[in-house]
Every structure is written in structure tokens, then in C-alpha cells.
PDB file of N, CA and C in Angstrom:
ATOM      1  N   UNK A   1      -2.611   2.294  13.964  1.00  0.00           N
ATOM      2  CA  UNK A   1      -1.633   2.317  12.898  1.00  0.00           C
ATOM      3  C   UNK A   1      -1.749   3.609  12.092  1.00  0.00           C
ATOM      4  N   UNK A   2      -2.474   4.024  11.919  1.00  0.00           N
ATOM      5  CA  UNK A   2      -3.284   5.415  10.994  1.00  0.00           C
ATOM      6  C   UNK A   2      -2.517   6.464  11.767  1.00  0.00           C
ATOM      7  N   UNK A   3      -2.836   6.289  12.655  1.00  0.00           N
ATOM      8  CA  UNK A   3      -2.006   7.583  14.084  1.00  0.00           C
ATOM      9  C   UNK A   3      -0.621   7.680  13.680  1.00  0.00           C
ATOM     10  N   UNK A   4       0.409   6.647  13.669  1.00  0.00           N
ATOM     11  CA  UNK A   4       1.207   6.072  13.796  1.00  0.00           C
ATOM     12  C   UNK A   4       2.004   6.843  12.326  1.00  0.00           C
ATOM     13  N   UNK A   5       1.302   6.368  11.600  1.00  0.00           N
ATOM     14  CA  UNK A   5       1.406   7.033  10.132  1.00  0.00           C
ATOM     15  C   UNK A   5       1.407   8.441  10.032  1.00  0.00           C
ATOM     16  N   UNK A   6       0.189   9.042  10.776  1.00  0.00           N
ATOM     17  CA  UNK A   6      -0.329  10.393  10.200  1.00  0.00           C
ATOM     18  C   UNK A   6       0.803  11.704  11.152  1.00  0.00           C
ATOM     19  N   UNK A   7       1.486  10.908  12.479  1.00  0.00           N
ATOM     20  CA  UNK A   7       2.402  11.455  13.336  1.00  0.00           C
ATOM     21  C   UNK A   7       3.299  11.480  12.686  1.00  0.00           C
ATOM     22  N   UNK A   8       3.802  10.454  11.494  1.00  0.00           N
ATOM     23  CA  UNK A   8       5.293  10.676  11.042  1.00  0.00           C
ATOM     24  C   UNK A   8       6.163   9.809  11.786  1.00  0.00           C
ATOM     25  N   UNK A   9       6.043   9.242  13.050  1.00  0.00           N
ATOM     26  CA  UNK A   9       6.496   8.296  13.759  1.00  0.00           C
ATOM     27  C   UNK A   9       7.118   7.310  13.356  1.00  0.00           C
ATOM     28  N   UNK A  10       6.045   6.161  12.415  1.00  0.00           N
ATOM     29  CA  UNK A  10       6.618   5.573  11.195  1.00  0.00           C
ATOM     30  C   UNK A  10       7.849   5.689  10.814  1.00  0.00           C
ATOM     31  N   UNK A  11       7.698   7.327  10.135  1.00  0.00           N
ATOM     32  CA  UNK A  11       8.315   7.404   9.060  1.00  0.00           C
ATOM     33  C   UNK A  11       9.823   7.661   9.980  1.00  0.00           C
ATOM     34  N   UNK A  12       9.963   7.950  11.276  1.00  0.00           N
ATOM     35  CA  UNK A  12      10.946   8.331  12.079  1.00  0.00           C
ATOM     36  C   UNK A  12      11.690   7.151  12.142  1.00  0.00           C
ATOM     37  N   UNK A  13      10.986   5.806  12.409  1.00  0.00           N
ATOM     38  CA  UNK A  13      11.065   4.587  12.452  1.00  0.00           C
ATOM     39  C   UNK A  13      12.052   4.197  11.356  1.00  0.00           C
ATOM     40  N   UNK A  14      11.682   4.409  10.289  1.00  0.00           N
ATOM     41  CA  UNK A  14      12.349   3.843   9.258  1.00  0.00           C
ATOM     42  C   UNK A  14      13.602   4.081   9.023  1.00  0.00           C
ATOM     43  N   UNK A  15      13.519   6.090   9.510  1.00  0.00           N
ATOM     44  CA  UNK A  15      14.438   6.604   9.123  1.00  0.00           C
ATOM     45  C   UNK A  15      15.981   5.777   9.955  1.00  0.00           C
ATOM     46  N   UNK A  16      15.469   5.439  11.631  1.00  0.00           N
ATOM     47  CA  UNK A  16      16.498   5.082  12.220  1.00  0.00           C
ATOM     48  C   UNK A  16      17.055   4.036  11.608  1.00  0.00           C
ATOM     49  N   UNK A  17      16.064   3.117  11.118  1.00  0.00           N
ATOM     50  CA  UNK A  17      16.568   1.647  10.707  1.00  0.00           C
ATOM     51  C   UNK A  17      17.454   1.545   9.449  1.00  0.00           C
ATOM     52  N   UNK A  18      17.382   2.830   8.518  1.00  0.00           N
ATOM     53  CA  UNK A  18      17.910   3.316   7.620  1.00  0.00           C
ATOM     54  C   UNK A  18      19.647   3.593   8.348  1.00  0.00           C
ATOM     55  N   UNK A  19      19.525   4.232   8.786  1.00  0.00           N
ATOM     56  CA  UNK A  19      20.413   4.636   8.999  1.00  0.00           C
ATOM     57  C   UNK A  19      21.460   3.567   9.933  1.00  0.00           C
ATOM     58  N   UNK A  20      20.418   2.912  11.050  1.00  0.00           N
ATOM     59  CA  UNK A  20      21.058   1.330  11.106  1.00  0.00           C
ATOM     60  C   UNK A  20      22.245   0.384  10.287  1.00  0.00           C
ATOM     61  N   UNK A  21      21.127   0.863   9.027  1.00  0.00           N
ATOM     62  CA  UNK A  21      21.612  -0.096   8.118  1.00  0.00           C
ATOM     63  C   UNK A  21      22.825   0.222   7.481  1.00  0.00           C
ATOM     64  N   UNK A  22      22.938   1.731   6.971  1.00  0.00           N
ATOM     65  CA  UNK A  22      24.318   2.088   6.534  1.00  0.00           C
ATOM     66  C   UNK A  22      25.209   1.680   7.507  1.00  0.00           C
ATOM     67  N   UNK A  23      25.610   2.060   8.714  1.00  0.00           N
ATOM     68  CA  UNK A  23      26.453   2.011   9.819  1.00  0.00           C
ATOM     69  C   UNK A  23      26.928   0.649   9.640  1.00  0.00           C
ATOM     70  N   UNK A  24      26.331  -0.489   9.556  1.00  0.00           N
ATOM     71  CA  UNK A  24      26.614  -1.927  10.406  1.00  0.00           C
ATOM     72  C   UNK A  24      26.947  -2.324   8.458  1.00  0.00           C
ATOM     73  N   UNK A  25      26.755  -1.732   7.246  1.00  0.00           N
ATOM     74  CA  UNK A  25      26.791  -2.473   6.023  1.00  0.00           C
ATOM     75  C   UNK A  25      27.974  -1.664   5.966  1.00  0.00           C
ATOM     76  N   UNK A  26      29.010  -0.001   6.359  1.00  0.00           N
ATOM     77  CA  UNK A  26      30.151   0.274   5.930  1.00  0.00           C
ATOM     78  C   UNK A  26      31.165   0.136   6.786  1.00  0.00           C
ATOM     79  N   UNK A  27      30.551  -0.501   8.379  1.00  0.00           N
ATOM     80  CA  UNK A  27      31.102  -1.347   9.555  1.00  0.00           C
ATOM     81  C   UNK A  27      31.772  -2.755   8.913  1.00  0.00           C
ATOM     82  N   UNK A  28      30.688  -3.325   8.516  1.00  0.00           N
ATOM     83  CA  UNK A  28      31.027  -4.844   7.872  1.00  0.00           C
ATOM     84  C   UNK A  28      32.227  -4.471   6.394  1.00  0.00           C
ATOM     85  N   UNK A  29      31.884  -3.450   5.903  1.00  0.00           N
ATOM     86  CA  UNK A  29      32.787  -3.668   4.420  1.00  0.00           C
ATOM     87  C   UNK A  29      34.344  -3.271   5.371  1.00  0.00           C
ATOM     88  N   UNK A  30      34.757  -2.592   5.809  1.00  0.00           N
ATOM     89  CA  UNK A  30      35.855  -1.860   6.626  1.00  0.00           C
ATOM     90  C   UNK A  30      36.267  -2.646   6.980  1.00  0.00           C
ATOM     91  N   UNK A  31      35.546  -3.555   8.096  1.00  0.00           N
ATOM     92  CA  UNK A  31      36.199  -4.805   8.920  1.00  0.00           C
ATOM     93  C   UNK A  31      36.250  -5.792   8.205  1.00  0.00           C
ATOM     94  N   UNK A  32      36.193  -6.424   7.020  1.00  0.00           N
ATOM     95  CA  UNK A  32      36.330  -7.630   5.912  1.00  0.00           C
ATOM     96  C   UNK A  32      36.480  -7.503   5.074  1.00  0.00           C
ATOM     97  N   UNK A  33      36.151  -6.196   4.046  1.00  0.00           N
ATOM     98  CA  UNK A  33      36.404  -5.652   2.824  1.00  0.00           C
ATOM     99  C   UNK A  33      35.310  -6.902   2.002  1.00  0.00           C
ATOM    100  N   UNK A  34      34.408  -6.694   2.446  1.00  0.00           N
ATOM    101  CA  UNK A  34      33.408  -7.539   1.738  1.00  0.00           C
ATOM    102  C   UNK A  34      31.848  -7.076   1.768  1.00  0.00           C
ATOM    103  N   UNK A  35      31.135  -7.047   1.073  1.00  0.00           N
ATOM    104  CA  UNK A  35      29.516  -6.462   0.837  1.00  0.00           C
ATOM    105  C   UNK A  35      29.934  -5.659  -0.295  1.00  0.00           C
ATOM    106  N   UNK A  36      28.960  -4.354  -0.164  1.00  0.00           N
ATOM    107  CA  UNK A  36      28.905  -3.216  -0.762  1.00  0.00           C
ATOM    108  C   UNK A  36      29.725  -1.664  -0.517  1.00  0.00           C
ATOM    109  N   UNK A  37      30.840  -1.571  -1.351  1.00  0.00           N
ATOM    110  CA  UNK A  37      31.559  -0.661  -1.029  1.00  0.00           C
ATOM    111  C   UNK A  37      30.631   0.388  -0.698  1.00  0.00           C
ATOM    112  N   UNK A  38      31.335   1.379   0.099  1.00  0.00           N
ATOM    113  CA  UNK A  38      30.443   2.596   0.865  1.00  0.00           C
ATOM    114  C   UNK A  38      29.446   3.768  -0.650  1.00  0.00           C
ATOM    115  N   UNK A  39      30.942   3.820  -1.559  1.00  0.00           N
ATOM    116  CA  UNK A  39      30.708   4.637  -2.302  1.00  0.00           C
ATOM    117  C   UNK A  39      29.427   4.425  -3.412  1.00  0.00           C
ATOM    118  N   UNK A  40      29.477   3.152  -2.989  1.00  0.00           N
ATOM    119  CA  UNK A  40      28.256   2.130  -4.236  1.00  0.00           C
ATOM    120  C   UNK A  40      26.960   2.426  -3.591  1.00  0.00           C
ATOM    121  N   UNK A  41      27.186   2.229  -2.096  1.00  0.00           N
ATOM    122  CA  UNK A  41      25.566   1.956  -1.218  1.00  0.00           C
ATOM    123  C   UNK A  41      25.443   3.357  -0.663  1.00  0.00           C
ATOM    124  N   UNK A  42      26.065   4.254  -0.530  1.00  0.00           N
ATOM    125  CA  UNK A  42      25.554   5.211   0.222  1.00  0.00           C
ATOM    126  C   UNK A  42      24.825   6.502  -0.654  1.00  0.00           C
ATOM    127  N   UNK A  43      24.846   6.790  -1.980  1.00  0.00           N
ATOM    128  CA  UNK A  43      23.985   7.242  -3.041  1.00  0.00           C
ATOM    129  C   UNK A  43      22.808   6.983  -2.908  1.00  0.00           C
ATOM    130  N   UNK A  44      22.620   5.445  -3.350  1.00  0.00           N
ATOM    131  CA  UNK A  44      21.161   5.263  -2.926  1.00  0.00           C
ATOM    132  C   UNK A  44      20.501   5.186  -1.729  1.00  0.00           C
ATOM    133  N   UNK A  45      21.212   4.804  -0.683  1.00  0.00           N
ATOM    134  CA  UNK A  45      20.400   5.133   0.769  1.00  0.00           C
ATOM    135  C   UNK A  45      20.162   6.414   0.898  1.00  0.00           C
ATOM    136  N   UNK A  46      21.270   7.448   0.668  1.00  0.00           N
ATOM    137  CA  UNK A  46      20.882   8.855   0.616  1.00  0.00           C
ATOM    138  C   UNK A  46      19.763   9.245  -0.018  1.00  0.00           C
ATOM    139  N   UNK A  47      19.609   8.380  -1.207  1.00  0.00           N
ATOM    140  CA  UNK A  47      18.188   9.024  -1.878  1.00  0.00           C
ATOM    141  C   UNK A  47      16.883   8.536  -0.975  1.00  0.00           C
ATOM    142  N   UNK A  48      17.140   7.329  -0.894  1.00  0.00           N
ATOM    143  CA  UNK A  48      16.133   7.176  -0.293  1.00  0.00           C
ATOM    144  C   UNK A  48      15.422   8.005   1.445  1.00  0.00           C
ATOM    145  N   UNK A  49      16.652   8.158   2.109  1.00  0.00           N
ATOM    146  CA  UNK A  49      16.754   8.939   3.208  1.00  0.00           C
ATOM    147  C   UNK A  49      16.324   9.569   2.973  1.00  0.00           C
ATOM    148  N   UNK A  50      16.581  10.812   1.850  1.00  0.00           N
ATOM    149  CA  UNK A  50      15.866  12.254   1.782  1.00  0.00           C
ATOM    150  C   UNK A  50      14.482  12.041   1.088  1.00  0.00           C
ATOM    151  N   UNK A  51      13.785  11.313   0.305  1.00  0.00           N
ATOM    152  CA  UNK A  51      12.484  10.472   0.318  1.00  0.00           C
ATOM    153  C   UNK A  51      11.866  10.505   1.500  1.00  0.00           C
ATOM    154  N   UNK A  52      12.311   9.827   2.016  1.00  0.00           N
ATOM    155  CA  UNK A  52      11.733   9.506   3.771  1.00  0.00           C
ATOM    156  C   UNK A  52      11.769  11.514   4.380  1.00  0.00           C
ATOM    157  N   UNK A  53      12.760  11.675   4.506  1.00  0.00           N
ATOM    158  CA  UNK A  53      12.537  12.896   5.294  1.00  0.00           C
ATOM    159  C   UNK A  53      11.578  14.180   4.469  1.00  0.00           C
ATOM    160  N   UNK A  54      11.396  13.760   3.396  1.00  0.00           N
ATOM    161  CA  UNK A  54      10.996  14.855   2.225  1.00  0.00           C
ATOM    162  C   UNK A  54       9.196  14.502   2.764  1.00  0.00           C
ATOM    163  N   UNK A  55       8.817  13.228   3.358  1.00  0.00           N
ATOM    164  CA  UNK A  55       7.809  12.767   3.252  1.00  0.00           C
ATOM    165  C   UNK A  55       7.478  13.010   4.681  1.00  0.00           C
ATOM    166  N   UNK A  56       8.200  12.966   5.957  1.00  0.00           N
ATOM    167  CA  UNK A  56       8.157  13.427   7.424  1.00  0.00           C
ATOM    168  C   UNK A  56       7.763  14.419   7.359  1.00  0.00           C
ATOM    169  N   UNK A  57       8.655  15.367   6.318  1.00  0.00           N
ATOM    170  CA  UNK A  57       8.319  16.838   6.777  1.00  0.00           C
ATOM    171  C   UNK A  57       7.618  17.638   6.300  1.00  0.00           C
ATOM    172  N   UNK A  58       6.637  16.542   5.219  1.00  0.00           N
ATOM    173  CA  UNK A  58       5.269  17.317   4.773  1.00  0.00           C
ATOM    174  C   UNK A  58       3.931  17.174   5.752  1.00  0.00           C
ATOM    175  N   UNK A  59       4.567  15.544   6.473  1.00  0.00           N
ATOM    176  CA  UNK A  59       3.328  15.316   7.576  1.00  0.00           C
ATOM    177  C   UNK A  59       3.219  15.793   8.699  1.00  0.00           C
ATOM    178  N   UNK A  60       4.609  16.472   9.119  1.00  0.00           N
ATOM    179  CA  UNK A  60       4.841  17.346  10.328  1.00  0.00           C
ATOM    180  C   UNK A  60       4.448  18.861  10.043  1.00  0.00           C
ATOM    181  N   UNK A  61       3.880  18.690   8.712  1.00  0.00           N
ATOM    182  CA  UNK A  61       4.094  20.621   8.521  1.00  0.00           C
ATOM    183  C   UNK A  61       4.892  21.779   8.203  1.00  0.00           C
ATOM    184  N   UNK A  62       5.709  20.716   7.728  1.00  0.00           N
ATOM    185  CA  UNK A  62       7.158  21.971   7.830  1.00  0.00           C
ATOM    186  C   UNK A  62       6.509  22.642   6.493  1.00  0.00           C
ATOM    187  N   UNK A  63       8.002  23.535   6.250  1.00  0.00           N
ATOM    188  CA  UNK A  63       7.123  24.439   5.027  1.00  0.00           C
ATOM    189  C   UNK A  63       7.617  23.614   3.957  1.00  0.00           C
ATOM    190  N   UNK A  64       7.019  24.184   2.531  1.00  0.00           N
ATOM    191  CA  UNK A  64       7.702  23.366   1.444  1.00  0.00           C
ATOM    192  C   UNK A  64       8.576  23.912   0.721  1.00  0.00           C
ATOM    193  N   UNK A  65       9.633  24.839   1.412  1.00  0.00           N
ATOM    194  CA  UNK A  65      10.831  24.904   1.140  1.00  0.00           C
ATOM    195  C   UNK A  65      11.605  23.842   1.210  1.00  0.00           C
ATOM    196  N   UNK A  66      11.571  23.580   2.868  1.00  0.00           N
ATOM    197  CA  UNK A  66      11.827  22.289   3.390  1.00  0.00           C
ATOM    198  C   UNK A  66      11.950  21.310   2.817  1.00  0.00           C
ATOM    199  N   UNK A  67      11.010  20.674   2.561  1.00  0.00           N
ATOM    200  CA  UNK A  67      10.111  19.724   1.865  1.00  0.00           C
ATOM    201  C   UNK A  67      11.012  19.793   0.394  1.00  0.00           C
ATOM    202  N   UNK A  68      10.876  20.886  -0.454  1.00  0.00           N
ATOM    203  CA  UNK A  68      11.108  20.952  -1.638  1.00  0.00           C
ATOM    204  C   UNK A  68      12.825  20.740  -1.790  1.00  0.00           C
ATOM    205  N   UNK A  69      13.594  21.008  -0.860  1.00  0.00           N
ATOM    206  CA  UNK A  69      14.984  21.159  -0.393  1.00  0.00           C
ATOM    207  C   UNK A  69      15.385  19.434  -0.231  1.00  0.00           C
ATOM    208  N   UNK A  70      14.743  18.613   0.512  1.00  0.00           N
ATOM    209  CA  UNK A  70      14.513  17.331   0.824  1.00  0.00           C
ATOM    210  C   UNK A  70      14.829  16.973  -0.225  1.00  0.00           C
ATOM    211  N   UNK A  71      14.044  16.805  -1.134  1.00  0.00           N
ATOM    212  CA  UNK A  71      13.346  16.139  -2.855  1.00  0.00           C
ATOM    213  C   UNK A  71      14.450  16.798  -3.715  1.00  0.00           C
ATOM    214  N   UNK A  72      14.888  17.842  -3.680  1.00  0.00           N
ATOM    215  CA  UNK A  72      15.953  18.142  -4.728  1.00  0.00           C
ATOM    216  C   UNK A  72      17.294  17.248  -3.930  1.00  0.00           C
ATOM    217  N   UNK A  73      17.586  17.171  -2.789  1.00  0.00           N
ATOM    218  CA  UNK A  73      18.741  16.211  -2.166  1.00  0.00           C
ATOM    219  C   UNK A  73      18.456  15.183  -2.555  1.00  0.00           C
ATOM    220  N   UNK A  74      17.279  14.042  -2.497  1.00  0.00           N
ATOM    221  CA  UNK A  74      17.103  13.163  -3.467  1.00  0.00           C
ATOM    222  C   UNK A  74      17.458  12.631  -4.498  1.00  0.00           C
ATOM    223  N   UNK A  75      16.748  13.824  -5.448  1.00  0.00           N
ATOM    224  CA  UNK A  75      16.941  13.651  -6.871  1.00  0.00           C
ATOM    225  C   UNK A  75      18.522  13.730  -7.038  1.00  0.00           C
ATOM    226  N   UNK A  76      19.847  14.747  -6.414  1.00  0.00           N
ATOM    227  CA  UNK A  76      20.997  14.756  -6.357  1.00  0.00           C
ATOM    228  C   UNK A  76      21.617  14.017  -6.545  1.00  0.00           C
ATOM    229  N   UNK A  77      21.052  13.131  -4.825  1.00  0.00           N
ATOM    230  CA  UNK A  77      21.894  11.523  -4.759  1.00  0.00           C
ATOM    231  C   UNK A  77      21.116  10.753  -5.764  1.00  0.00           C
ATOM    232  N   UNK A  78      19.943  10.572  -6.423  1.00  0.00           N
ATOM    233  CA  UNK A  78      20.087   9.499  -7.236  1.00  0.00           C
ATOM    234  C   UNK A  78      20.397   9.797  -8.766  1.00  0.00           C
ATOM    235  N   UNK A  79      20.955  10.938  -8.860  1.00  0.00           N
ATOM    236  CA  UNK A  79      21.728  11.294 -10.379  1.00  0.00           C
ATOM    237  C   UNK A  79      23.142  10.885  -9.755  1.00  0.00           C
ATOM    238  N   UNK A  80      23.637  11.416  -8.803  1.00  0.00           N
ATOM    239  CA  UNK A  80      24.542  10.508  -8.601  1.00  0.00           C
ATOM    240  C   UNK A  80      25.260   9.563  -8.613  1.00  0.00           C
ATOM    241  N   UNK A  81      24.350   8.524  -8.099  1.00  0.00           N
ATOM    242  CA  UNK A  81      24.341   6.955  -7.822  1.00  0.00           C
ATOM    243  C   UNK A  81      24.201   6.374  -9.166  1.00  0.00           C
ATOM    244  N   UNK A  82      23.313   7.008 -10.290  1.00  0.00           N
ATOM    245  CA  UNK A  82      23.246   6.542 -11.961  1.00  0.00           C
ATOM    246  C   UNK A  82      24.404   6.700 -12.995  1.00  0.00           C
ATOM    247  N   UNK A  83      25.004   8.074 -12.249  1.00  0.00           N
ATOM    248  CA  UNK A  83      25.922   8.087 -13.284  1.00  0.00           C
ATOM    249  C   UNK A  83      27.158   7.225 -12.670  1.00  0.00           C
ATOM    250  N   UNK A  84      27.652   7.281 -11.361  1.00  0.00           N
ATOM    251  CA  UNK A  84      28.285   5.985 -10.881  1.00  0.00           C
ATOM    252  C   UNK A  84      28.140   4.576 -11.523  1.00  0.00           C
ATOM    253  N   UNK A  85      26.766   3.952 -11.648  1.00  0.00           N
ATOM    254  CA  UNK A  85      26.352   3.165 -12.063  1.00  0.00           C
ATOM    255  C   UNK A  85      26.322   2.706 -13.390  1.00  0.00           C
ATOM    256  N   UNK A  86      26.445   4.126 -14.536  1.00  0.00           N
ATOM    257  CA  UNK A  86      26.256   4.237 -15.806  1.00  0.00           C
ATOM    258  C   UNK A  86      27.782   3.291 -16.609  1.00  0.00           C
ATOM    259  N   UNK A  87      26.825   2.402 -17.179  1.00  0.00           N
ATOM    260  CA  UNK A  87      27.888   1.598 -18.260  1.00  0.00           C
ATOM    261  C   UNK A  87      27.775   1.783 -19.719  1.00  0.00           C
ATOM    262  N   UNK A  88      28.832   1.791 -20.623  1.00  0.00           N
ATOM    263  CA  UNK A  88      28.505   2.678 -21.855  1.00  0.00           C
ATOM    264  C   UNK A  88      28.412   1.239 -22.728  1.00  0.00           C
TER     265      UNK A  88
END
């Protein structure tokens, strides 16, 4: 499991299932007009996505441009997703 982790593999893992998940949740709203509109859920998966990849590509080595580029896409989508969210 440590391996598994320290390869980033994991974190590759997640990423697919992530991305799984958008597909089949703006699949389902399209075809029924029911769940979570796209514009509501896809902010925060984005943040979280670039989390995940911000965190791959420190364990793969990349540089921390990279890395630092990741984490500011992040932080983006979840100022985003708040002020969407923001009720006065």
C-alpha cells in the first residue's frame, strides 16, 4: 500500500474515479434534469481535481512550478464555487 501511495498510482486512481464521477453526475442531470446542476458541481470537483493533481505531481517530481500552477487552479475553482455559493 505504501508503494502504491509513494508511486502516485493512488492518487491516479482517484483522479479517474473523479472524473467518473463528473461524467455519469452531468450525464444524469442532462438526461432528467435532476441532481446537481453542472455549474453547481463542477467548481468544486475542479478544486478538488487540481488538489489531487497538485499532490501527484509533487510525488512524481515534477517541478514546483507545476505543482505551484496546480494549487493556484485550485484555489481559482474554489473562489469560484464560493462566490457562486455566496448568499447575502
Amino acid at each position: 500500500m505504501a508503494e502504491l501511495f509513494a508511486s502516485g498510482r493512488l492518487v491516479d486512481l482517484i483522479l479517474f474515479l473523479t472524473a467518473i464521477e463528473a461524467v455519469c453526475l452531468v450525464l444524469y442531470w442532462r438526461s432528467r434534469g435532476r441532481g446537481i446542476a453542472p455549474l453547481d458541481l463542477l467548481p468544486n470537483l475542479f478544486a478538488g481535481a487540481f488538489l489531487l493533481l497538485a499532490l501527484r505531481l509533487a510525488l512524481g517530481g515534477a517541478s514546483w512550478e507545476l505543482t505551484c500552477g496546480s494549487l493556484a487552479a485550485a484555489g481559482i475553482s474554489h473562489i469560484f464555487d464560493l462566490v457562486r455559493r455566496w448568499r447575502r
